[in-house]
Protein backbone atom coordinates (compact mmCIF):
# COMPACT_ATOMS: atom_id res chain seq x y z
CA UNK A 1 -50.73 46.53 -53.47
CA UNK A 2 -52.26 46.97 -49.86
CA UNK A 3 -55.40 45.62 -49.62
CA UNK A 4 -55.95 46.45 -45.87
CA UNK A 5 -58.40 49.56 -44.74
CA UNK A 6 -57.18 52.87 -46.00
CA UNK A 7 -55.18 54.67 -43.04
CA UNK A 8 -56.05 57.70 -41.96
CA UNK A 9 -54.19 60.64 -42.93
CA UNK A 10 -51.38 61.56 -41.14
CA UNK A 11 -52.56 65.17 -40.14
CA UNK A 12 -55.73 63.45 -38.61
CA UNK A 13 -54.88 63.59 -35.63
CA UNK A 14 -52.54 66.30 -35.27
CA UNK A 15 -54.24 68.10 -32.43
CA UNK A 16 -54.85 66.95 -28.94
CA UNK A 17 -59.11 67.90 -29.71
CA UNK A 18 -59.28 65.64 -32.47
CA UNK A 19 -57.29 62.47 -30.63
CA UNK A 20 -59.82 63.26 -27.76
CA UNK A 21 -63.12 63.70 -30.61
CA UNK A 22 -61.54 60.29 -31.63
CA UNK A 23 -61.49 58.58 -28.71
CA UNK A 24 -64.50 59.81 -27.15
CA UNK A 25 -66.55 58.66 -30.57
CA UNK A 26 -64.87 55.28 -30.45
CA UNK A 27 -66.46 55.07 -26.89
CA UNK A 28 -69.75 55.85 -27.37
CA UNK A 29 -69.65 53.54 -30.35
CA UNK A 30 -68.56 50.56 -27.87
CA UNK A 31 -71.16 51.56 -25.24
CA UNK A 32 -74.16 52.00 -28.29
CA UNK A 33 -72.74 47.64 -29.11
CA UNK A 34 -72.26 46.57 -25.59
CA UNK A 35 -76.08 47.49 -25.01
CA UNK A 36 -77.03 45.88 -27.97
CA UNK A 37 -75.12 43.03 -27.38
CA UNK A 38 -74.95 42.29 -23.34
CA UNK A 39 -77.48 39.72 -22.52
CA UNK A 40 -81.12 41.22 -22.09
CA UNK A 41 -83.86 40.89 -18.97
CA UNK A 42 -86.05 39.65 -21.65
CA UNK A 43 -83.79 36.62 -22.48
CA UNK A 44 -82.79 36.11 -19.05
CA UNK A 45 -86.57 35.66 -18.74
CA UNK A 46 -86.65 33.30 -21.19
CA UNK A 47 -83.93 31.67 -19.51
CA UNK A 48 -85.63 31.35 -16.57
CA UNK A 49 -88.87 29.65 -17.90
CA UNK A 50 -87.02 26.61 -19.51
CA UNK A 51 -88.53 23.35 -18.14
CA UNK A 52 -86.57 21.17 -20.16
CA UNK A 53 -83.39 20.48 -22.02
CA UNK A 54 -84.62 20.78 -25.11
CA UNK A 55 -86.42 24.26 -24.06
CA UNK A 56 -82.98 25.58 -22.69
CA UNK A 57 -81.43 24.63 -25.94
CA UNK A 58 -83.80 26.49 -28.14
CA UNK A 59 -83.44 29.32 -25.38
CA UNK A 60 -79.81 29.32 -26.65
CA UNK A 61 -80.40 28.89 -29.91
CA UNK A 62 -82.18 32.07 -29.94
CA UNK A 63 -80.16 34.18 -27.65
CA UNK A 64 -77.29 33.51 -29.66
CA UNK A 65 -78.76 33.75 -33.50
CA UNK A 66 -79.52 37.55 -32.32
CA UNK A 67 -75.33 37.69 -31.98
CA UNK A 68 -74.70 36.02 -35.26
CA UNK A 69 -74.09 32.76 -33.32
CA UNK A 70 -72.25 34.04 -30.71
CA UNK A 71 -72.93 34.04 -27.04
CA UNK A 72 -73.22 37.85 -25.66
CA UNK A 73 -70.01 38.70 -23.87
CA UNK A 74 -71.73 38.87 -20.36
CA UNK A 75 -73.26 35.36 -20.44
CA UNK A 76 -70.18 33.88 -18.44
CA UNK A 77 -69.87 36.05 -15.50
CA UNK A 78 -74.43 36.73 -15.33
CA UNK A 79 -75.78 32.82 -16.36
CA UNK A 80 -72.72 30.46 -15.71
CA UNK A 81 -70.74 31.93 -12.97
CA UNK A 82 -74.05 33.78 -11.07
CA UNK A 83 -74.89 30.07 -10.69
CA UNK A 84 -78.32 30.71 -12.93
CA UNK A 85 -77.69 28.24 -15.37
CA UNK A 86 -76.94 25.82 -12.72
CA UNK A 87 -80.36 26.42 -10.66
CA UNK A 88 -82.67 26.15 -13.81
CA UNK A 89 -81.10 22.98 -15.25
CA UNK A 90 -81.20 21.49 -11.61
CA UNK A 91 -85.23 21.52 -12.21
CA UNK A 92 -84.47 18.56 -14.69
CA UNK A 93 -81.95 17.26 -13.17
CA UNK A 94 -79.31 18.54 -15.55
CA UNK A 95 -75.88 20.13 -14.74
CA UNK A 96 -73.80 22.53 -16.57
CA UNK A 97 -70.83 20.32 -15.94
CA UNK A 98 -68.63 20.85 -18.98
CA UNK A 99 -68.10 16.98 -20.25
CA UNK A 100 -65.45 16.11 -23.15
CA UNK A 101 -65.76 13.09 -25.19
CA UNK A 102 -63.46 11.65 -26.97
CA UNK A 103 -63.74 8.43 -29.23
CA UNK A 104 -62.33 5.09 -28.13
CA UNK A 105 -61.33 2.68 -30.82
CA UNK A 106 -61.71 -0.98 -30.51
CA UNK A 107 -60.88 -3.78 -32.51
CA UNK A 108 -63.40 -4.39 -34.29
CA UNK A 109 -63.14 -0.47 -35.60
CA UNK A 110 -60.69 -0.10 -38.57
């Protein structure tokens, strides 16, 4: 049995109007969640005011628990890339240098 979302029916979209009622739903639907979801002044404000690490963090923390824990799809190209994120962590001496641990075993580990 399918257990997928119900398809719609074939004579749906029949007609040019209702592929182009379709489409132009679907894309006011995308631009109503990109505004929700783009990064806001507000948070780039609170952005801006970190003074520590541990302020920037929690600056995260929020920005992304308003996403579901996600990061809003702009924050690449307007805080990494714009060189923001770089210029506020700089105040403490931080970087946004992307650094990858990895575990080193030794002898005594086993």
């Amino acid at each position: 049995m399918y257990g997928g979302p119900v398809p719609p029916a074939r004579d749906q979209f029949r007609s040019v109007d209702a592929v182009l009622r379709f489409k132009k739903r679907r894309e006011e639907i995308m631009n109503d969640t990109k505004e929700i979801w783009d990064i806001t002044e507000d948070e780039i404000a609170m952005l801006e005011a970190c003074g520590s690490t541990e302020d920037w963090n929690a600056a995260c923390t929020k920005i992304k628990e308003a996403r579901g824990g996600s990061y809003p799809p702009d924050w690449w190209p307007k805080v990494k890339m714009s060189g923001m994120m770089d210029r506020i962590l700089a105040k403490w001496g931080a970087t946004s240098e992307i650094k990858i641990a990895v575990p080193v075993s030794t002898k005594g580990d086993a």
